[in-house]
PDB file of N, CA and C in Angstrom:
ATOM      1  N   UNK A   1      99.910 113.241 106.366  1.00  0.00           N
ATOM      2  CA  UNK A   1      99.202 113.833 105.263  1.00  0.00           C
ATOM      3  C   UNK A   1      97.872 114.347 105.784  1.00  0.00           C
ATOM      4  N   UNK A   2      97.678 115.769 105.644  1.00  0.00           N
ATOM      5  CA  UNK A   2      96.008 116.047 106.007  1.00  0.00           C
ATOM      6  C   UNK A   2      95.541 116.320 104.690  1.00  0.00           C
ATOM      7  N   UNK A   3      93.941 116.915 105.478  1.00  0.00           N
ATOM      8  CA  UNK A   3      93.129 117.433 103.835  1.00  0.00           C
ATOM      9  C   UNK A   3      93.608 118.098 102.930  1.00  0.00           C
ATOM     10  N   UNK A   4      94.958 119.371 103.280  1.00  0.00           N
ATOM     11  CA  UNK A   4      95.251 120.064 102.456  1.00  0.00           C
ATOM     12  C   UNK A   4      96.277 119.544 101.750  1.00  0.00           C
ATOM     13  N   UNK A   5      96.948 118.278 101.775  1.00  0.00           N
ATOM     14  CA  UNK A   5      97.415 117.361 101.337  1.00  0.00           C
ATOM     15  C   UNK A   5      97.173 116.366  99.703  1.00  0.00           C
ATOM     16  N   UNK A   6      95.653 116.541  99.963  1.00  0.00           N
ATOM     17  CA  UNK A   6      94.857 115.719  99.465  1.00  0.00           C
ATOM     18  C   UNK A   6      94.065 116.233  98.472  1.00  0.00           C
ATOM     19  N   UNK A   7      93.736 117.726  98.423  1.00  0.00           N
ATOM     20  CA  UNK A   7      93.355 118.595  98.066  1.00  0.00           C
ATOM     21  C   UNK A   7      92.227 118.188  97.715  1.00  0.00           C
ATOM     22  N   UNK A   8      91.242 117.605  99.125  1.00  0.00           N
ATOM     23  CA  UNK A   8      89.597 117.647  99.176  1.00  0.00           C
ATOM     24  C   UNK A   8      89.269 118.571 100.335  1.00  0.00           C
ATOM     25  N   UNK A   9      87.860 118.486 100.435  1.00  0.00           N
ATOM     26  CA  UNK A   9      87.085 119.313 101.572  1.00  0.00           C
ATOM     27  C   UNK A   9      87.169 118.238 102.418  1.00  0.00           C
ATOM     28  N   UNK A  10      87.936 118.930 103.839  1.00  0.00           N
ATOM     29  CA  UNK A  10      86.907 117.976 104.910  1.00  0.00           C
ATOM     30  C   UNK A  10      87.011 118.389 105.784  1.00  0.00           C
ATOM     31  N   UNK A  11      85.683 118.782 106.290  1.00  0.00           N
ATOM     32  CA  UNK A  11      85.090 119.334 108.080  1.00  0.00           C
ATOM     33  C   UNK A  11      85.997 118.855 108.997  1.00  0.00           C
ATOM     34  N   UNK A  12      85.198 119.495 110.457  1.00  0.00           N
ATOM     35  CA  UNK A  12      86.489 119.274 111.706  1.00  0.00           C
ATOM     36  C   UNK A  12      86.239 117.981 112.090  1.00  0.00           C
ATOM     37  N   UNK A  13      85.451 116.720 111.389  1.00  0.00           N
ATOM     38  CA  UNK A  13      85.478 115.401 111.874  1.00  0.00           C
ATOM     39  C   UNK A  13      86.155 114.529 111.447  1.00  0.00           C
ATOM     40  N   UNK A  14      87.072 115.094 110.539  1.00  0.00           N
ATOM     41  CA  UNK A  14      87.992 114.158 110.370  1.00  0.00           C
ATOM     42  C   UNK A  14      89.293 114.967 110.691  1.00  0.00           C
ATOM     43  N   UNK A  15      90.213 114.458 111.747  1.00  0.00           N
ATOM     44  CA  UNK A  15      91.679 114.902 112.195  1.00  0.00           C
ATOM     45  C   UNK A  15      93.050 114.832 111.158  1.00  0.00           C
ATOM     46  N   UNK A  16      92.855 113.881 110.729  1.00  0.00           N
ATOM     47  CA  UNK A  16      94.057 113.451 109.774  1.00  0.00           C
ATOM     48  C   UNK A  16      93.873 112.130 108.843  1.00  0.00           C
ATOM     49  N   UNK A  17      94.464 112.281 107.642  1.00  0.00           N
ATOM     50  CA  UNK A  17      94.040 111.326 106.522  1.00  0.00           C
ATOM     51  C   UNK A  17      95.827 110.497 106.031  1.00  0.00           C
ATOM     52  N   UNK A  18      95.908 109.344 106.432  1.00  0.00           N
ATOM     53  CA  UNK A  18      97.426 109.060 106.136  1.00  0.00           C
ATOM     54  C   UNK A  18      96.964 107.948 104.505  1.00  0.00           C
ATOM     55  N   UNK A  19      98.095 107.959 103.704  1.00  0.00           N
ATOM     56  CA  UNK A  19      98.250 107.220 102.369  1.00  0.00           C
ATOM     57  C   UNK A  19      99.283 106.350 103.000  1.00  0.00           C
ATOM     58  N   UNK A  20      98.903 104.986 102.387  1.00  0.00           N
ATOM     59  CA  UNK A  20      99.873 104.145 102.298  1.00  0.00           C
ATOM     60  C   UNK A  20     100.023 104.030 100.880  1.00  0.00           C
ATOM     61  N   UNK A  21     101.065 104.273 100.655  1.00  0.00           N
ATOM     62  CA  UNK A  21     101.570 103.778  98.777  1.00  0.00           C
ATOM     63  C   UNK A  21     102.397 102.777  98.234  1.00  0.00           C
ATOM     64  N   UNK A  22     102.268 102.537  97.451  1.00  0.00           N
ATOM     65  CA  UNK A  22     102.579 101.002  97.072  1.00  0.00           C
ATOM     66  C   UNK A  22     104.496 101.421  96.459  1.00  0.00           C
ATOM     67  N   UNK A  23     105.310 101.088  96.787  1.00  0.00           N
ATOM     68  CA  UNK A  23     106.393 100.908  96.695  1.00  0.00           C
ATOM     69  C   UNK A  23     107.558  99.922  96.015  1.00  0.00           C
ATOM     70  N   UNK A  24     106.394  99.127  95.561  1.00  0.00           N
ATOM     71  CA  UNK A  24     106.959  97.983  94.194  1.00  0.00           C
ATOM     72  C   UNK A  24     107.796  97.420  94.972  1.00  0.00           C
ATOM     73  N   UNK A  25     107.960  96.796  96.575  1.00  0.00           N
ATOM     74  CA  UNK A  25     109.157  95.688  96.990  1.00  0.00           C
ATOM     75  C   UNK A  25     110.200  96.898  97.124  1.00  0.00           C
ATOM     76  N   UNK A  26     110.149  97.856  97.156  1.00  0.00           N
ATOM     77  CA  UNK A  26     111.683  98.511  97.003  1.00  0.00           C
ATOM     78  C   UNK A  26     112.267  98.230  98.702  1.00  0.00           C
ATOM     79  N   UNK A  27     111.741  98.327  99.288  1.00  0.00           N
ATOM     80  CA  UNK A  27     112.010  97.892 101.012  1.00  0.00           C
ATOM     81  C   UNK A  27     112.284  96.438 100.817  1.00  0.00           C
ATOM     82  N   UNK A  28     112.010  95.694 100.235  1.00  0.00           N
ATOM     83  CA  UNK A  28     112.570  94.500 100.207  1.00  0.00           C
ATOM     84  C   UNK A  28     114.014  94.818  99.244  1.00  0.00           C
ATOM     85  N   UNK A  29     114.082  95.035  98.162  1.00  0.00           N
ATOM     86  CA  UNK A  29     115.062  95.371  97.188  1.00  0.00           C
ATOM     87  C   UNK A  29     116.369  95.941  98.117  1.00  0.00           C
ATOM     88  N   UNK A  30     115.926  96.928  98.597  1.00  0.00           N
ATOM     89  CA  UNK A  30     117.034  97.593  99.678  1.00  0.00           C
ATOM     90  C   UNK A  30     117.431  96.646 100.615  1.00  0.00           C
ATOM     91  N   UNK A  31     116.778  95.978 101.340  1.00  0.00           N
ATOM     92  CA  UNK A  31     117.058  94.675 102.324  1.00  0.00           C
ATOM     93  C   UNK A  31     118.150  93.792 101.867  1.00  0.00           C
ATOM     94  N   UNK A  32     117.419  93.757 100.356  1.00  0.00           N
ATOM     95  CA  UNK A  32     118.257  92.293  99.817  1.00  0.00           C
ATOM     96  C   UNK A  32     119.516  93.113  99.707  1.00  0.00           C
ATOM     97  N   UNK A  33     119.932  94.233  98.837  1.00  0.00           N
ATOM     98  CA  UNK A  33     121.242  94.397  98.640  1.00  0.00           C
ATOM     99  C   UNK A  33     122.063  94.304  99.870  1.00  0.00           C
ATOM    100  N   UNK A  34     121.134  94.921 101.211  1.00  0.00           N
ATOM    101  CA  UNK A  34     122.020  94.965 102.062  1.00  0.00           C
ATOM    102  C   UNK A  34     123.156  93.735 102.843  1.00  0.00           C
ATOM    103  N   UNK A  35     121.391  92.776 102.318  1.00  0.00           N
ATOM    104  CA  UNK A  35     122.612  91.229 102.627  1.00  0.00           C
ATOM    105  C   UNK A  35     123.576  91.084 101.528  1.00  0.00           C
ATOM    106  N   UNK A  36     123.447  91.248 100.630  1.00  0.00           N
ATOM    107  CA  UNK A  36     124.454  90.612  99.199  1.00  0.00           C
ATOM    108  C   UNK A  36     125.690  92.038  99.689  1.00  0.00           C
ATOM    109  N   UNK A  37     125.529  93.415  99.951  1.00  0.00           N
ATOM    110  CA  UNK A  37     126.834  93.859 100.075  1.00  0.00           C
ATOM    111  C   UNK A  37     127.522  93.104 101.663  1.00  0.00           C
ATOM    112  N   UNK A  38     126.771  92.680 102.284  1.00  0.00           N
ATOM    113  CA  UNK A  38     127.409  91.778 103.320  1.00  0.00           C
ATOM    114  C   UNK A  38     128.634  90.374 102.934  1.00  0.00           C
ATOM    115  N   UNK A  39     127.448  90.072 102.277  1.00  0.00           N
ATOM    116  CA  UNK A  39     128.528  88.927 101.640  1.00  0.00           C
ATOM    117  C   UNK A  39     129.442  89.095 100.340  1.00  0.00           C
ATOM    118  N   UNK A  40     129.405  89.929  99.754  1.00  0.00           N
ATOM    119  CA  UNK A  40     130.383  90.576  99.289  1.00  0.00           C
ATOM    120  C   UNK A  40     131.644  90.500  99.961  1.00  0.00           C
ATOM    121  N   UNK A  41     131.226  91.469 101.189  1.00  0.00           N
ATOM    122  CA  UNK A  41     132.631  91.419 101.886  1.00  0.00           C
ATOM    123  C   UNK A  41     133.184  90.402 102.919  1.00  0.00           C
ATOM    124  N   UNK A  42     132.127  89.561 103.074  1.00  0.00           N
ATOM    125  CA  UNK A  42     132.886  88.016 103.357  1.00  0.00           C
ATOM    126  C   UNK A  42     133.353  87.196 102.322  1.00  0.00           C
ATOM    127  N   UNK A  43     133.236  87.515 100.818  1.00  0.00           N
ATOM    128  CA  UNK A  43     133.671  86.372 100.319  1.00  0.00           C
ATOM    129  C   UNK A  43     134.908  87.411  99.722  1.00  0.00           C
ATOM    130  N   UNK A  44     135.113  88.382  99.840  1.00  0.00           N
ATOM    131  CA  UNK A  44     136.516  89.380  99.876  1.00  0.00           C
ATOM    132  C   UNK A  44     137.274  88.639 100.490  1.00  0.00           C
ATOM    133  N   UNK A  45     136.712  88.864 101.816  1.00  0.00           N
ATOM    134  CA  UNK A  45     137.886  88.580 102.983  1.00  0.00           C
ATOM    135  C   UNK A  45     137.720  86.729 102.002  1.00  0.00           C
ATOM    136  N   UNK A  46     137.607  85.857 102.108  1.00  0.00           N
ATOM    137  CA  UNK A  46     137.769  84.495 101.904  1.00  0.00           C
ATOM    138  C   UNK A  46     138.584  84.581 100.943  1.00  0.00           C
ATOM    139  N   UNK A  47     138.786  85.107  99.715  1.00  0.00           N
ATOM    140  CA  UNK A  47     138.961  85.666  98.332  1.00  0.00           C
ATOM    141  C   UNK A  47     140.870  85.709  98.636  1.00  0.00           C
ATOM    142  N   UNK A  48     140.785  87.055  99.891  1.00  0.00           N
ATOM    143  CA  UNK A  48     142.141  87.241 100.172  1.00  0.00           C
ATOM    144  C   UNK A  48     142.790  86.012 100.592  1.00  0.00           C
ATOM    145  N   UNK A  49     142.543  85.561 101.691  1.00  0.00           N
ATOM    146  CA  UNK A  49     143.021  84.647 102.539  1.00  0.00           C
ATOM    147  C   UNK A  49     143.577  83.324 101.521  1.00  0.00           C
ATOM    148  N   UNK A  50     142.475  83.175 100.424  1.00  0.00           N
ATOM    149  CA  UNK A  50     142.599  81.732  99.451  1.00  0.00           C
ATOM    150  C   UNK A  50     143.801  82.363  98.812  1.00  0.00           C
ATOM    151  N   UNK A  51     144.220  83.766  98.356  1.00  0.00           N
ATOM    152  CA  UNK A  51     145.443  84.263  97.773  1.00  0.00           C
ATOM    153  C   UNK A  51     146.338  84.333  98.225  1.00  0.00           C
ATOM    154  N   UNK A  52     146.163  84.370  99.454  1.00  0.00           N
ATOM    155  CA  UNK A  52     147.592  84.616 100.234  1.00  0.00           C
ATOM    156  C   UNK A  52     148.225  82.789 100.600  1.00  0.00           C
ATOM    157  N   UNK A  53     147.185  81.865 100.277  1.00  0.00           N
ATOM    158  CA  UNK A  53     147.209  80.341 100.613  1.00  0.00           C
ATOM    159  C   UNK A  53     147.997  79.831  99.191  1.00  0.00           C
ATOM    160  N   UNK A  54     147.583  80.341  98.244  1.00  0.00           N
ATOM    161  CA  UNK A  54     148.155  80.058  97.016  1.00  0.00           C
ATOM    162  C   UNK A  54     146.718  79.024  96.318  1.00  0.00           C
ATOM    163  N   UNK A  55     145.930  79.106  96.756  1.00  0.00           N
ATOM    164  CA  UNK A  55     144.451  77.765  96.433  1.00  0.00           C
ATOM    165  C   UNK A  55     144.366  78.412  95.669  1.00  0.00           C
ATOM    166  N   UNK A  56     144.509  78.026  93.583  1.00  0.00           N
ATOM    167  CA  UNK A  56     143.594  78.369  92.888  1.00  0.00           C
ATOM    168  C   UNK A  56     142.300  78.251  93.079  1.00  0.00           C
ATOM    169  N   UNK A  57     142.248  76.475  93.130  1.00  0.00           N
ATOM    170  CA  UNK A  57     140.683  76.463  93.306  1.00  0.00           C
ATOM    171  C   UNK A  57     139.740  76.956  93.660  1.00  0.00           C
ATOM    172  N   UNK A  58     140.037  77.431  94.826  1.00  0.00           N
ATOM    173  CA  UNK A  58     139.201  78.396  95.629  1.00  0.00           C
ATOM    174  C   UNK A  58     139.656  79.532  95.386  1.00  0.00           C
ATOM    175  N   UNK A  59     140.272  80.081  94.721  1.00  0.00           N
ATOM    176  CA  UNK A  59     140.633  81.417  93.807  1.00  0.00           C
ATOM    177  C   UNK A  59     139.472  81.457  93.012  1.00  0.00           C
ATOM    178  N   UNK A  60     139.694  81.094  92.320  1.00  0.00           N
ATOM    179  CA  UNK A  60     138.694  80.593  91.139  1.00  0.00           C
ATOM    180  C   UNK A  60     136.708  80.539  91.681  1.00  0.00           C
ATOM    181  N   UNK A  61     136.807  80.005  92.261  1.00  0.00           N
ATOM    182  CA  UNK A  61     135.375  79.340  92.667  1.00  0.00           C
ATOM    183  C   UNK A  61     134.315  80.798  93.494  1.00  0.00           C
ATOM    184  N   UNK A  62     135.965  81.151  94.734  1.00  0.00           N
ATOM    185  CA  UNK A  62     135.537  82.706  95.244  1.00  0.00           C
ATOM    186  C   UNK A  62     135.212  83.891  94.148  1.00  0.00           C
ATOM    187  N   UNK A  63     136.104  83.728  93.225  1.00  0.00           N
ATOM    188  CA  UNK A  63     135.858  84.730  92.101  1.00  0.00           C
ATOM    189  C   UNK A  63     134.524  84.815  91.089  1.00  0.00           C
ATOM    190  N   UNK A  64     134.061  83.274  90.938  1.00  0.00           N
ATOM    191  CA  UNK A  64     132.948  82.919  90.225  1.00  0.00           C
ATOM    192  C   UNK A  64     131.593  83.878  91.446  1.00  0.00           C
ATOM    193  N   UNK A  65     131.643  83.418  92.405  1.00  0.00           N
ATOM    194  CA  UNK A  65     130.775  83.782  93.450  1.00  0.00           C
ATOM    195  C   UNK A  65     130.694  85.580  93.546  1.00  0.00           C
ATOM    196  N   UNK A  66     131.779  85.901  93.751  1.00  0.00           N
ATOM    197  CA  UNK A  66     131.950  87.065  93.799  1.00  0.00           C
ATOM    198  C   UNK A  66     131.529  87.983  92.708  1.00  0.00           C
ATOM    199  N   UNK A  67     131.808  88.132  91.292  1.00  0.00           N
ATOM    200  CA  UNK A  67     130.816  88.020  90.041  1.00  0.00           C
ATOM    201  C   UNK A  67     129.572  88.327  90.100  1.00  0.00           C
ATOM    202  N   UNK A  68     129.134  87.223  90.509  1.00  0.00           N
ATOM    203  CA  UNK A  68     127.620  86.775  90.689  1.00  0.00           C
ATOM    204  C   UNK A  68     127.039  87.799  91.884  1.00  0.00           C
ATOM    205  N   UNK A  69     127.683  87.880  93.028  1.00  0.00           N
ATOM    206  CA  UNK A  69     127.388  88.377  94.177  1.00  0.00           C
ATOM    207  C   UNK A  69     126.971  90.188  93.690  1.00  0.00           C
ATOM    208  N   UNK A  70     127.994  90.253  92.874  1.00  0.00           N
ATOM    209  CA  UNK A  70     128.319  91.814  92.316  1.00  0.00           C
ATOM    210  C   UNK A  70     126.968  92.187  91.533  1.00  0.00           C
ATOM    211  N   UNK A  71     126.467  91.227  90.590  1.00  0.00           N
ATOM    212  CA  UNK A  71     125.527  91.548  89.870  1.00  0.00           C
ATOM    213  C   UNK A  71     124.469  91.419  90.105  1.00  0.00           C
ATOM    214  N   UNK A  72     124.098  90.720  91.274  1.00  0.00           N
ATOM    215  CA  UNK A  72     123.270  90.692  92.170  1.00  0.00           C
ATOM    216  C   UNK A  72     123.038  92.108  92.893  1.00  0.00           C
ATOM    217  N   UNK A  73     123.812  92.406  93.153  1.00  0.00           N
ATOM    218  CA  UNK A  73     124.038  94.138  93.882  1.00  0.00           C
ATOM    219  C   UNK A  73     123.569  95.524  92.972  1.00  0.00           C
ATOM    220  N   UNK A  74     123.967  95.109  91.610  1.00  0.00           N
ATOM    221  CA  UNK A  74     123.717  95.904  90.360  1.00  0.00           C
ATOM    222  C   UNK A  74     122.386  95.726  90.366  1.00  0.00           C
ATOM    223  N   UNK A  75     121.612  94.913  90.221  1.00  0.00           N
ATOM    224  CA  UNK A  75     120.429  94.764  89.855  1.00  0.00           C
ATOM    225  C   UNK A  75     118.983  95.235  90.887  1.00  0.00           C
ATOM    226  N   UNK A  76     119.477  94.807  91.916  1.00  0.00           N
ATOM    227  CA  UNK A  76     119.148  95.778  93.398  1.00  0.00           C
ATOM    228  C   UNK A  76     119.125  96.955  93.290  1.00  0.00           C
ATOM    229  N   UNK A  77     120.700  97.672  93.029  1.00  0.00           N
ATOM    230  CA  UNK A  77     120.590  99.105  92.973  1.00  0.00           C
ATOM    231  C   UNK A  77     119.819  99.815  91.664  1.00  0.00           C
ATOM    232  N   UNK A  78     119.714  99.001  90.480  1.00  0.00           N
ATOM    233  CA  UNK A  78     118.833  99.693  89.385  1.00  0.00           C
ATOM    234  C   UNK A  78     117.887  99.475  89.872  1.00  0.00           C
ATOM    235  N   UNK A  79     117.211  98.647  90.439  1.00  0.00           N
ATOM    236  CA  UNK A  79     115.667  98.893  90.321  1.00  0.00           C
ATOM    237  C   UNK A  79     115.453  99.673  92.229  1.00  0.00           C
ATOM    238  N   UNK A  80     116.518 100.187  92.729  1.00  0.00           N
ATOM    239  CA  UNK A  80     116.618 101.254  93.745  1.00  0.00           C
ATOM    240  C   UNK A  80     115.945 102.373  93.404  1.00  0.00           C
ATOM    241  N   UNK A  81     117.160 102.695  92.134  1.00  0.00           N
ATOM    242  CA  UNK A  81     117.288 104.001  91.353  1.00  0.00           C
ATOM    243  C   UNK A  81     115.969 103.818  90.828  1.00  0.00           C
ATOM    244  N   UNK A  82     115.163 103.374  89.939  1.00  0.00           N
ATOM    245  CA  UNK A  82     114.151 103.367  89.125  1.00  0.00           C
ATOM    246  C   UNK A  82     112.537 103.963  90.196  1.00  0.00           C
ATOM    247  N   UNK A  83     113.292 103.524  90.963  1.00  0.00           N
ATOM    248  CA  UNK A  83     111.876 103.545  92.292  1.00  0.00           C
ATOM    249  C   UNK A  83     112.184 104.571  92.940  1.00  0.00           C
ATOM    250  N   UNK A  84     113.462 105.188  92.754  1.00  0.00           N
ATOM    251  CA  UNK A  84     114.000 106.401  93.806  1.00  0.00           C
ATOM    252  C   UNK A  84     113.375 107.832  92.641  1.00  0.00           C
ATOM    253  N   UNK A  85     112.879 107.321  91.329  1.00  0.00           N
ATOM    254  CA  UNK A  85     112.336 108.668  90.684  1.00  0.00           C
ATOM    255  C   UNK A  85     111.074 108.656  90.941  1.00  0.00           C
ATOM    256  N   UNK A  86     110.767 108.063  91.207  1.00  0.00           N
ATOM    257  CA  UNK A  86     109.155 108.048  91.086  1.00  0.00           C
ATOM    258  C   UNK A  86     108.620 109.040  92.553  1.00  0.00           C
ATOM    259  N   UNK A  87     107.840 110.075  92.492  1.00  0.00           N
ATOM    260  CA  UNK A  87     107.618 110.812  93.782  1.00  0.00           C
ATOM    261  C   UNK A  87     105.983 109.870  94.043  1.00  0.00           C
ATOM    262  N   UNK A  88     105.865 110.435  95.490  1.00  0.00           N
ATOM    263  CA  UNK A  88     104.793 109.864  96.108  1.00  0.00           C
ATOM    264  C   UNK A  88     103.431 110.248  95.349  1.00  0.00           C
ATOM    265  N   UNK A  89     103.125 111.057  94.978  1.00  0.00           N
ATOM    266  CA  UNK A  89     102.061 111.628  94.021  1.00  0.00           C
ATOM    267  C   UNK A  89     101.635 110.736  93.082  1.00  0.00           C
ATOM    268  N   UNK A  90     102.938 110.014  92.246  1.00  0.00           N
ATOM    269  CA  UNK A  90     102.977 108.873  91.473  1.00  0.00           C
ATOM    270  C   UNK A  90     102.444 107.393  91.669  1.00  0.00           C
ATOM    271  N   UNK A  91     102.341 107.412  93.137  1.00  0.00           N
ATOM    272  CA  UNK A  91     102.331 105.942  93.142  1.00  0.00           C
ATOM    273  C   UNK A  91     101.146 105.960  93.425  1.00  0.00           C
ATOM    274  N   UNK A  92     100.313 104.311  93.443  1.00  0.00           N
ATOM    275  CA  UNK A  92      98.881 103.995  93.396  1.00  0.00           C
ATOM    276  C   UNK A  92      98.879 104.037  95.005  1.00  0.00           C
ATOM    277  N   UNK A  93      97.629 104.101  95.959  1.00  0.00           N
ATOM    278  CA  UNK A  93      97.395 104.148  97.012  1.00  0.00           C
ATOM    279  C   UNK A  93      96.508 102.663  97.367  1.00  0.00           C
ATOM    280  N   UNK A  94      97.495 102.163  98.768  1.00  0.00           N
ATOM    281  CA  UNK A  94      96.798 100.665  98.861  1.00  0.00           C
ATOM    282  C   UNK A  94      95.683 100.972  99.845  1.00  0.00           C
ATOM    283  N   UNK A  95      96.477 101.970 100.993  1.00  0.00           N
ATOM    284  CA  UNK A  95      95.182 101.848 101.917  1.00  0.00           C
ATOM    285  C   UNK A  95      95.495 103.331 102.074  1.00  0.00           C
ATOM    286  N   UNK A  96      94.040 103.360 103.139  1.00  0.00           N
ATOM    287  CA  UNK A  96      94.153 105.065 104.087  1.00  0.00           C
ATOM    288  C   UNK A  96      93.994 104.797 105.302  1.00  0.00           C
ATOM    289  N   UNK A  97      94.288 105.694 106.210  1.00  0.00           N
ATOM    290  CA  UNK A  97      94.004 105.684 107.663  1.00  0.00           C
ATOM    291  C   UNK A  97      93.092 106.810 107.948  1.00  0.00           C
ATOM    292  N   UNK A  98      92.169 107.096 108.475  1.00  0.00           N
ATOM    293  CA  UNK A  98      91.532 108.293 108.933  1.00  0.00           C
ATOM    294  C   UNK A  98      91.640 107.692 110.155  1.00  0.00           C
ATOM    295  N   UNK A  99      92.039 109.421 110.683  1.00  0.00           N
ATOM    296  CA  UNK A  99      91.657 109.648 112.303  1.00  0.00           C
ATOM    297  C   UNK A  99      90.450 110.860 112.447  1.00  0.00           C
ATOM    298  N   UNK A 100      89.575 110.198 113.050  1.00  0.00           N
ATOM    299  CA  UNK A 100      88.633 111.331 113.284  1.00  0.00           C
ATOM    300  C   UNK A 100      87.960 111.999 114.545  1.00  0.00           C
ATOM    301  N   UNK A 101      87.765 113.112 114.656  1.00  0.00           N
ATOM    302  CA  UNK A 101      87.920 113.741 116.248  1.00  0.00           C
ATOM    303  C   UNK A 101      87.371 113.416 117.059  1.00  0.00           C
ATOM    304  N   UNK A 102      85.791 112.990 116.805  1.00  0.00           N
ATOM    305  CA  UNK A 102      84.869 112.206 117.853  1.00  0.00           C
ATOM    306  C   UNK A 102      84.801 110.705 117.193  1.00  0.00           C
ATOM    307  N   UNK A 103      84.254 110.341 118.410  1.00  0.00           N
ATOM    308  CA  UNK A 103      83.604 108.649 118.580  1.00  0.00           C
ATOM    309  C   UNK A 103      82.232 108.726 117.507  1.00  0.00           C
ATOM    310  N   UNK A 104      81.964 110.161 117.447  1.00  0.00           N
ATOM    311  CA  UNK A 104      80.348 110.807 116.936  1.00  0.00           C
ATOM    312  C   UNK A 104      80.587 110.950 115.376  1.00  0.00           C
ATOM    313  N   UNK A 105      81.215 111.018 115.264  1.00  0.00           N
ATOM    314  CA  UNK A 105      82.077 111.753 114.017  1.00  0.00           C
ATOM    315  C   UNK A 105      82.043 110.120 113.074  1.00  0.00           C
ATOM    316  N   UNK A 106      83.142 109.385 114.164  1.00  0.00           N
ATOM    317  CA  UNK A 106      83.771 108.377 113.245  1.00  0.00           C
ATOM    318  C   UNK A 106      82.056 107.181 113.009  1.00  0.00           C
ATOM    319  N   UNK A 107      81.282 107.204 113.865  1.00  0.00           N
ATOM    320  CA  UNK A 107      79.847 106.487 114.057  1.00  0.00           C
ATOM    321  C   UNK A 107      79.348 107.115 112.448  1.00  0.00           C
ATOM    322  N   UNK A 108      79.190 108.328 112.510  1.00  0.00           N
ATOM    323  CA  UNK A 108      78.315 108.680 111.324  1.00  0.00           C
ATOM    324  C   UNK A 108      79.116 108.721 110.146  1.00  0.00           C
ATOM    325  N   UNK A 109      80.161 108.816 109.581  1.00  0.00           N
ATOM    326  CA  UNK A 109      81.132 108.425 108.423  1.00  0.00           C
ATOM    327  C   UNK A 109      80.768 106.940 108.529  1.00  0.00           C
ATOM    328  N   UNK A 110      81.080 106.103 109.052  1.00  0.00           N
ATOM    329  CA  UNK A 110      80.948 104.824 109.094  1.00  0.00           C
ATOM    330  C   UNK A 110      79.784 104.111 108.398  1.00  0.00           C
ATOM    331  N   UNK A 111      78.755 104.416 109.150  1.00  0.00           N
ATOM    332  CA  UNK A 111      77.256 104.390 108.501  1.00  0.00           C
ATOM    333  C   UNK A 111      76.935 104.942 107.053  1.00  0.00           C
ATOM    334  N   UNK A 112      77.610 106.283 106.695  1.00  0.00           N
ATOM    335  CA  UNK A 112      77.087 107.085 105.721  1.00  0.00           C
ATOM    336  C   UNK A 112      78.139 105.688 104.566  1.00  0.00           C
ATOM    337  N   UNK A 113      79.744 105.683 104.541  1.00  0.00           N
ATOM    338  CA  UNK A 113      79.887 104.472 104.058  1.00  0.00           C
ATOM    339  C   UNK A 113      80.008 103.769 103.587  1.00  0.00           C
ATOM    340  N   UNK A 114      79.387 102.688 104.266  1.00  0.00           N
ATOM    341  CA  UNK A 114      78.639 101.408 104.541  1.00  0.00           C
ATOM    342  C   UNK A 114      77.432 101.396 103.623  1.00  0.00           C
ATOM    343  N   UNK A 115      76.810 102.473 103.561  1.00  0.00           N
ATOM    344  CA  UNK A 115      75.548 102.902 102.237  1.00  0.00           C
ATOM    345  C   UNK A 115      76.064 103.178 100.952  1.00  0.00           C
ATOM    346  N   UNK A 116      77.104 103.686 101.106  1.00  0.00           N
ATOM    347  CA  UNK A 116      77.394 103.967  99.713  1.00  0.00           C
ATOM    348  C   UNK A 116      78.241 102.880  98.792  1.00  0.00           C
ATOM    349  N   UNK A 117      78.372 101.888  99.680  1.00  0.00           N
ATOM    350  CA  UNK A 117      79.096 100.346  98.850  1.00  0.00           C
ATOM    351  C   UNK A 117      78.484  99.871  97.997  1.00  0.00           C
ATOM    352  N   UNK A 118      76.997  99.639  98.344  1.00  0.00           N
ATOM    353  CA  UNK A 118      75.686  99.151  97.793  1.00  0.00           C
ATOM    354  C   UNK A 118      75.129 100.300  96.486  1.00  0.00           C
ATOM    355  N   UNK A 119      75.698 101.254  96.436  1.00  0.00           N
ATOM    356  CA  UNK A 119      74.559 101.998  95.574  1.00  0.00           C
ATOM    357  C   UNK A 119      75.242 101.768  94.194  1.00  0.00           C
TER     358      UNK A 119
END
């Protein structure tokens, strides 16, 4: 992201301005489904195997799990989708990065600031 990005003024002492934006966990959200569609398809495969054994019990018990596993997956992917509308413009900004061209540059931003916390 640069200045024209940002749509402020800024001289040749500052190089580039990056946004970090807040993403509500969705990188976690995506993570998690990815384990739950994992085990999904291990408790498939278990699911089969207990059918082909003739084990209700574990018919039964795999199926309860499996259910659960599923809606677990649903709930992941809605709040995917919910976070997949939202564009970057939208979201609140946690931090910034400036890169700036001199050592001279980044000295006097720094200072200037550092003054303006206090006023």
């Amino acid at each position: 992201l640069t200045s024209r990005h940002l749509n402020i003024k800024v001289d040749k002492s500052v190089r580039e301005v990056v946004l970090v934006r807040d993403y509500d966990c969705s990188i976690q959200a995506f993570m998690t489904r990815g384990e739950v569609l994992l085990e999904i398809d291990n408790v498939r495969v278990h699911l089969q195997n207990a059918c082909a054994d003739g084990d209700e019990k574990e018919i039964k018990t795999l199926s309860k799990q499996l259910e659960k596993l599923n809606e677990q997956s649903e709930s992941c992917l809605h709040k995917l989708e919910e976070q997949g509308k939202l564009r970057d413009e939208w979201r609140d900004v946690c931090l910034a990065f400036v890169t700036f061209s001199t050592q001279q540059a980044r000295q006097k931003i720094l200072e200037e600031y550092r003054y303006s916390r206090y006023s």
